[in-house]
Protein backbone atom coordinates (compact mmCIF):
# COMPACT_ATOMS: atom_id res chain seq x y z
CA UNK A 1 -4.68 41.43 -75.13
CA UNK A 2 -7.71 41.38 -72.93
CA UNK A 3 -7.77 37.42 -73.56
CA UNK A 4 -4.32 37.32 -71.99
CA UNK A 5 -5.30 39.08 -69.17
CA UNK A 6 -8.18 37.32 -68.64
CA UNK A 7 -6.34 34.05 -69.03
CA UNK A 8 -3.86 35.22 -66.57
CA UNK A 9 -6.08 36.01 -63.68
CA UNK A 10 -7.71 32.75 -63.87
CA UNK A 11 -4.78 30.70 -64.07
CA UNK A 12 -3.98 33.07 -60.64
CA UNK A 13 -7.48 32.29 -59.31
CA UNK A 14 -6.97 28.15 -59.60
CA UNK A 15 -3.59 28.83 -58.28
CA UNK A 16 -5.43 30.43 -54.93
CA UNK A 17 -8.00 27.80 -54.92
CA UNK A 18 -5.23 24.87 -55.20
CA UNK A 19 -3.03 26.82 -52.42
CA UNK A 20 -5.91 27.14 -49.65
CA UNK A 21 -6.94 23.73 -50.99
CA UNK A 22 -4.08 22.00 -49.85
CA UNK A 23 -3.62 24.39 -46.65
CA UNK A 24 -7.32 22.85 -45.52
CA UNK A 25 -6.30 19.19 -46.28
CA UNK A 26 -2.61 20.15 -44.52
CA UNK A 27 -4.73 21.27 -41.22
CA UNK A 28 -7.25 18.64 -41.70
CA UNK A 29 -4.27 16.15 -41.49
CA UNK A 30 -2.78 17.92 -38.51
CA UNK A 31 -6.16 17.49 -37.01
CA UNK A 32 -6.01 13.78 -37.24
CA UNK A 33 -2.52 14.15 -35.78
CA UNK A 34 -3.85 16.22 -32.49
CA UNK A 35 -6.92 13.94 -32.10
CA UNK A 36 -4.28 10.61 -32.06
CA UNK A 37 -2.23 12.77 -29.90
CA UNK A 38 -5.13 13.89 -27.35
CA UNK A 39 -6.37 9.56 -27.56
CA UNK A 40 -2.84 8.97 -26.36
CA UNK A 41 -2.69 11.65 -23.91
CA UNK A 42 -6.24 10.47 -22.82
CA UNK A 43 -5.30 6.91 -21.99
CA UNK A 44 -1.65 8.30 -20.78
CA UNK A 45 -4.11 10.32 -18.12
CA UNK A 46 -6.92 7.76 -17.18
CA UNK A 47 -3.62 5.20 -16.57
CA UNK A 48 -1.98 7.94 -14.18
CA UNK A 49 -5.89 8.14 -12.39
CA UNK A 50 -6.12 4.28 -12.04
CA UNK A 51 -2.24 4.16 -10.58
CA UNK A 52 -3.23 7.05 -8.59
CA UNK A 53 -6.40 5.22 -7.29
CA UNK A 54 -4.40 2.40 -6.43
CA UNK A 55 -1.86 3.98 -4.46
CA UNK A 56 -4.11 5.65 -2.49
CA UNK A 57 -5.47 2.03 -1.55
CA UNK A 58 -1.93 0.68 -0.82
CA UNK A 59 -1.10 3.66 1.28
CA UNK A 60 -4.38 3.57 3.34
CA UNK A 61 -3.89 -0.47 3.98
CA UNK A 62 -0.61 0.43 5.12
CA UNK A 63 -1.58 2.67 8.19
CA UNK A 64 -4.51 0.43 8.31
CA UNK A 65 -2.02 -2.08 9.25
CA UNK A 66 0.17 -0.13 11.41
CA UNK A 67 -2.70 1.24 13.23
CA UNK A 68 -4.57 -1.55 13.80
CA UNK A 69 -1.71 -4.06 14.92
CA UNK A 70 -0.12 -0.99 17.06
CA UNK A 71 -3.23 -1.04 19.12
CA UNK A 72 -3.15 -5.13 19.76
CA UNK A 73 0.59 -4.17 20.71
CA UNK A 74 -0.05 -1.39 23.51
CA UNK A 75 -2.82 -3.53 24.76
CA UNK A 76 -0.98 -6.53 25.14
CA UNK A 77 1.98 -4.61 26.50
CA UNK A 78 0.07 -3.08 28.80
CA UNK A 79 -0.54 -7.23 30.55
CA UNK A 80 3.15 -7.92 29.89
CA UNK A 81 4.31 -8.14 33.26
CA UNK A 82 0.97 -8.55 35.33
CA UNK A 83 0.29 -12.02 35.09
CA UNK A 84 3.48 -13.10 35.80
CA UNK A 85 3.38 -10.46 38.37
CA UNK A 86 0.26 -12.77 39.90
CA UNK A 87 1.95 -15.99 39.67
CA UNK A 88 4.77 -14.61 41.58
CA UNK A 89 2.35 -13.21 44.11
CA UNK A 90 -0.43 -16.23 44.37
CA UNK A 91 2.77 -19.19 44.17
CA UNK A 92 4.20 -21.36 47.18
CA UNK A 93 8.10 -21.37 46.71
CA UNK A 94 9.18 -24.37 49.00
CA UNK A 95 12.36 -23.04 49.00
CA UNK A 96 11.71 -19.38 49.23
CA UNK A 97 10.36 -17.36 51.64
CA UNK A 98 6.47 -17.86 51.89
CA UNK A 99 6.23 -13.70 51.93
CA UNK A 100 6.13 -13.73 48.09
CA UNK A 101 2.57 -15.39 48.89
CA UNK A 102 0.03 -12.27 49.08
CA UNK A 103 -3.41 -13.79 50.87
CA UNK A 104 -4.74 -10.55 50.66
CA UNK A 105 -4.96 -10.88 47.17
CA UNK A 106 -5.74 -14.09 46.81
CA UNK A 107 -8.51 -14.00 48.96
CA UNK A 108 -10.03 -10.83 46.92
CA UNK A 109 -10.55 -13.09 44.42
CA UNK A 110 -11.96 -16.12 45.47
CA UNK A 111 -11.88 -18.29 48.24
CA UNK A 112 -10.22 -21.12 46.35
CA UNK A 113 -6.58 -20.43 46.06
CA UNK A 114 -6.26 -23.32 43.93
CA UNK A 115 -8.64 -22.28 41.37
CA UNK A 116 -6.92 -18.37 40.89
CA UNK A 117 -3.87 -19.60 40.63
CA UNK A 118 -5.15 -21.85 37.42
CA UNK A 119 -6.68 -19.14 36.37
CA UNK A 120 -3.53 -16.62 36.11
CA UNK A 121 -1.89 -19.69 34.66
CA UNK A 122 -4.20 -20.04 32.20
CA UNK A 123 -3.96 -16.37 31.42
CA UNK A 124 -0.35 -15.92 31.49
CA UNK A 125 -0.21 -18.65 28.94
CA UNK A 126 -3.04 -17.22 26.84
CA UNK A 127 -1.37 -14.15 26.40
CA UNK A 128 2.16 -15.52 25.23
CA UNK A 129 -0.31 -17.33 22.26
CA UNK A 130 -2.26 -13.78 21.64
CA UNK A 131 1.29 -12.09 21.20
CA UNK A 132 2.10 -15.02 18.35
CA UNK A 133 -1.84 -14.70 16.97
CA UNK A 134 -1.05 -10.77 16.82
CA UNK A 135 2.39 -11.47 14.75
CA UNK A 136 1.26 -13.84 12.76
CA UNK A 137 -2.07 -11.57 11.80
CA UNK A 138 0.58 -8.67 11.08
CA UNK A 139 2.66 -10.46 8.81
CA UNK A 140 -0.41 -12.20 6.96
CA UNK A 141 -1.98 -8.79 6.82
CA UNK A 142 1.51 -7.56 5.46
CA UNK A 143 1.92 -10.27 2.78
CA UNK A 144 -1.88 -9.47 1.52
CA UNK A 145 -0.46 -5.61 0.79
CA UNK A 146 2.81 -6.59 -0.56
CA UNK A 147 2.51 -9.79 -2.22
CA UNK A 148 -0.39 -8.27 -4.49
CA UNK A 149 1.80 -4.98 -5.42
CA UNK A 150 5.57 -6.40 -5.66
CA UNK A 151 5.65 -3.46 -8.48
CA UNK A 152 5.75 -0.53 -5.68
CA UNK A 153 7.46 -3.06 -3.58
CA UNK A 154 10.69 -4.45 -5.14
CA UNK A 155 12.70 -5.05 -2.11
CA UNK A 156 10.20 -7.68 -0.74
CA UNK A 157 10.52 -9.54 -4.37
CA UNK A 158 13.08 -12.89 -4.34
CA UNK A 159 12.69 -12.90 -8.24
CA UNK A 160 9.43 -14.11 -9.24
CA UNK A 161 7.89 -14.86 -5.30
CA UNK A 162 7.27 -12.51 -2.23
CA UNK A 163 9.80 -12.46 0.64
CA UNK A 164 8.47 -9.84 2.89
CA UNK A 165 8.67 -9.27 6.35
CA UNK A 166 8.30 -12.53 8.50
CA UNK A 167 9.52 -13.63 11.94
CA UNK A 168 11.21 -16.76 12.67
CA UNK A 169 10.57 -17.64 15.95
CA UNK A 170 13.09 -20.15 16.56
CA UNK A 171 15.97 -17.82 15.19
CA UNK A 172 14.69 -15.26 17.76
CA UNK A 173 14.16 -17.98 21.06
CA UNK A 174 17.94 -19.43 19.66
CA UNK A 175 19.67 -15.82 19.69
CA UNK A 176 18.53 -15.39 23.60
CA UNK A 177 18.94 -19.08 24.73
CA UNK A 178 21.29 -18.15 27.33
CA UNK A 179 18.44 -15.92 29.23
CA UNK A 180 16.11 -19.27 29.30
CA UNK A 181 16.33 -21.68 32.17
CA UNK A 182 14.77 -23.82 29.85
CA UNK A 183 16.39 -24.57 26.24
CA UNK A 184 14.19 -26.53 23.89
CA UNK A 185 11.95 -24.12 21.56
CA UNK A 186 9.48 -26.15 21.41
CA UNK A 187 8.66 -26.74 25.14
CA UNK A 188 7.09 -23.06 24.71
CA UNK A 189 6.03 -23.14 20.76
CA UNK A 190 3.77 -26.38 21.83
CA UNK A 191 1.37 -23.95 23.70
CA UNK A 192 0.84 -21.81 20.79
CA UNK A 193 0.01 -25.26 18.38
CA UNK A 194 -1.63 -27.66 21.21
CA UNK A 195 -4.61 -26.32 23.30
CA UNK A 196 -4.16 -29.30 25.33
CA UNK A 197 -0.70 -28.17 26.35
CA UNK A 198 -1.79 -25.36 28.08
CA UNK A 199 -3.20 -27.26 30.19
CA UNK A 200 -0.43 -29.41 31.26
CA UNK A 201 1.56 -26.29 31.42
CA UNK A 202 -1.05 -24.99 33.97
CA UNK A 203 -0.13 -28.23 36.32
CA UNK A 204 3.77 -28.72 35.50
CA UNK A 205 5.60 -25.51 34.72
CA UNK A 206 7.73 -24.42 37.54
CA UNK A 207 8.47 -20.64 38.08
CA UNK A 208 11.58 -20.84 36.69
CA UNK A 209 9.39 -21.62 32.90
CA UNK A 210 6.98 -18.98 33.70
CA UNK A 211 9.60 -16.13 33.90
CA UNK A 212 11.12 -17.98 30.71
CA UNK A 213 7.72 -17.56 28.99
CA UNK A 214 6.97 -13.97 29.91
CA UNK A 215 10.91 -13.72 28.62
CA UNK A 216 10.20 -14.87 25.64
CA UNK A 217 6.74 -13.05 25.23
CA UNK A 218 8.49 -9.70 25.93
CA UNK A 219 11.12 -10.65 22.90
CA UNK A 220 8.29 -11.25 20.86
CA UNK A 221 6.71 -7.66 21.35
CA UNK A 222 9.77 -6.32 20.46
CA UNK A 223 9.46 -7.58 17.25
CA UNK A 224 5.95 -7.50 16.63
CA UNK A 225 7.04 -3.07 17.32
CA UNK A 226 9.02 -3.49 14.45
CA UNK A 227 6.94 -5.41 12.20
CA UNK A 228 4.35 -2.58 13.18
CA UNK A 229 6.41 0.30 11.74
CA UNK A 230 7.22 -1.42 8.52
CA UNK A 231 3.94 -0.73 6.82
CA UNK A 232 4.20 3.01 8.17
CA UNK A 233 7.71 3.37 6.80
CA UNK A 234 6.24 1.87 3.66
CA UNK A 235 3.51 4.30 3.55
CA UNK A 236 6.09 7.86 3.11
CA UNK A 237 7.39 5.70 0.29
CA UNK A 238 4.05 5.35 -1.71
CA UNK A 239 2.96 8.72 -0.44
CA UNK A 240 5.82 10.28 -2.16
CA UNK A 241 4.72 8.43 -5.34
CA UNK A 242 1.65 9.37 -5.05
CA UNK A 243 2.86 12.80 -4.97
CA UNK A 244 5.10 12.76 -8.01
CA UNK A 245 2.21 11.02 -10.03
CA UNK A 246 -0.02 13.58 -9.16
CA UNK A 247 2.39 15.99 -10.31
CA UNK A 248 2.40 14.35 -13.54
CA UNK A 249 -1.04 14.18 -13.76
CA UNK A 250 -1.22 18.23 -13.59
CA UNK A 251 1.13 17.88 -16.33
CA UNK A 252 -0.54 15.82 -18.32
CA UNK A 253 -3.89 17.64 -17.84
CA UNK A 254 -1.62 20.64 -19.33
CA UNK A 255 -1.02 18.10 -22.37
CA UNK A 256 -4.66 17.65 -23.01
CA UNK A 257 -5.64 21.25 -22.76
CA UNK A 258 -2.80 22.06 -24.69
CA UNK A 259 -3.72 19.68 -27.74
CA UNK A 260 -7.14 20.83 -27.35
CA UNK A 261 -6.38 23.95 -28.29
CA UNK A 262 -4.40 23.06 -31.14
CA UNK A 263 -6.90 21.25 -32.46
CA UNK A 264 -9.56 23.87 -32.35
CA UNK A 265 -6.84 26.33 -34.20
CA UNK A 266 -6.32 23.63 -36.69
CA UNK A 267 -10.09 23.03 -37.48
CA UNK A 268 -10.38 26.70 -37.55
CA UNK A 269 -7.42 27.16 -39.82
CA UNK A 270 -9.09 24.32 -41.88
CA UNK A 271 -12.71 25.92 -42.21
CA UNK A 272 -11.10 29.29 -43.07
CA UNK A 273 -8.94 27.44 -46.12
CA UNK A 274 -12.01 25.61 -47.38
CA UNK A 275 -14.24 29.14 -47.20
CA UNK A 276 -11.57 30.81 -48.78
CA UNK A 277 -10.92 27.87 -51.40
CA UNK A 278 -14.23 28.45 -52.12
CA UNK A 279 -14.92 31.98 -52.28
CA UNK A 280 -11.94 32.00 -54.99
CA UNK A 281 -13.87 29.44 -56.81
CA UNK A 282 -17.05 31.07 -57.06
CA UNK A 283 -14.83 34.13 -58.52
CA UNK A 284 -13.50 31.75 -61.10
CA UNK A 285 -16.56 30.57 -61.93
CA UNK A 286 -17.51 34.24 -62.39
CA UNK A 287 -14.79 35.20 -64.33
CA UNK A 288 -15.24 32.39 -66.79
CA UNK A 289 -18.87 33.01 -67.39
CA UNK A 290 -18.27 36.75 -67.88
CA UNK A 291 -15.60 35.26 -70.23
């Protein structure tokens, strides 16, 4: 009788030691699991970081690029009308009224009349090419943002190739051709592409092609202010994505932590089976040697 009780309790005590045996390789297992899971997570978080990091690039270029071009735009606005202004002023008009001809002025800044009114010339010219130089600049500065991140930027993407903003400067001289006393684009364009034009322009324009260029450089302005605003209109866009993917980087931070924890529950759980397994075993052990 005392056989069969003896019998029984061991058959109990393997029974235990089997249970918490396969408990501690269950939680071992689910410790694999959690460590795959926090690997994943882990990589899900340093991607998030390195988007994050990138966005924060893009958005800074951005207002880089607003700022910077804004500033060439004020200052160039600011000499829109002056030289022009001084032609007007320092210019003989055969058939106008020799009033428009200040001497005053002209004699405040040299004593050649000849020589300032080249030299207004010469400036009024070289700031109709500074206003192209500053567009062009924007858009190349543009294209090196956008071109390099079509992913945030899918509405400057023509399939596989960039197609951002640009200016066609034909398109815009054709649309106000009626405002021009002159009508061939490329009577004005050649001063922006041949240095040596400027200098016939200096001897041959009339008055009538001087208001036409300070015309067209006052068009141009108004499009260089909106290519200006483009990259800051940009930059609310990636600033909002920067914001949702640092929400989901708190989130994902809560992931980690969270699997973390699990994983420290499940390698306790683990120990515990494997102490237990054991301390059942060493009663076994006892009971059969008593036995």
């Amino acid at each position: 009788m005392r056989r069969g009780v003896k019998n029984k309790i061991s058959i109990l005590l393997i029974l235990i030691i089997g249970t918490f045996t396969i408990f501690s390789y269950i939680f071992d297992q689910l410790v694999i699991r959690e460590e795959d899971n926090h690997r994943i997570t882990q990589i899900k978080f340093e991607n998030i970081n390195t988007k994050l990091s990138k966005l924060t690039s893009i958005s800074s270029q951005l207002v880089t690029a607003y700022d910077t071009s804004g500033r060439v735009t004020i200052d160039l606005k600011r000499y829109k009308n002056y030289w022009l202004k001084s032609i007007l002023l320092i210019t003989d008009y055969d058939e106008l009224s020799s009033e428009l001809k200040d001497t005053e002025i002209i004699n405040t800044f040299n004593d050649d009349p000849k020589y300032l009114e080249d030299l207004v010339k010469s400036r009024n010219i070289e700031h109709f090419v500074q206003v192209a130089i500053s567009i062009n600049e924007q858009i190349k500065r543009l294209e090196n943002i956008y071109a390099w991140n079509l992913n945030f930027f899918p509405q400057y993407q023509d399939g596989e190739y960039y197609d951002g903003p640009d200016i066609e400067y034909i398109e815009i001289f054709n649309q106000n051709k009626d405002i021009f006393y002159e009508k061939d684009h490329n009577f004005y364009t050649d001063l922006i592409v041949n240095s040596k034009q400027s200098e016939v322009a200096v001897k041959t324009f009339k008055i009538q092609n001087w208001i036409d260029l300070n015309k067209y450089a006052s068009l141009l302005l108004n499009r260089l202010d909106e290519l200006n605003f483009i990259p800051l209109d940009d930059s609310y866009l990636i600033d909002d994505l920067i914001y949702e993917n640092e929400e989901l980087r708190y989130q994902v931070m809560g992931d980690l932590r969270k699997i973390s924890s699990k994983k420290n529950y499940y390698i306790l759980a683990s120990i515990i089976s494997q102490i237990t397994s054991l301390l059942f075993l060493l009663i076994l052990f006892r009971n059969l040697i008593i036995k």
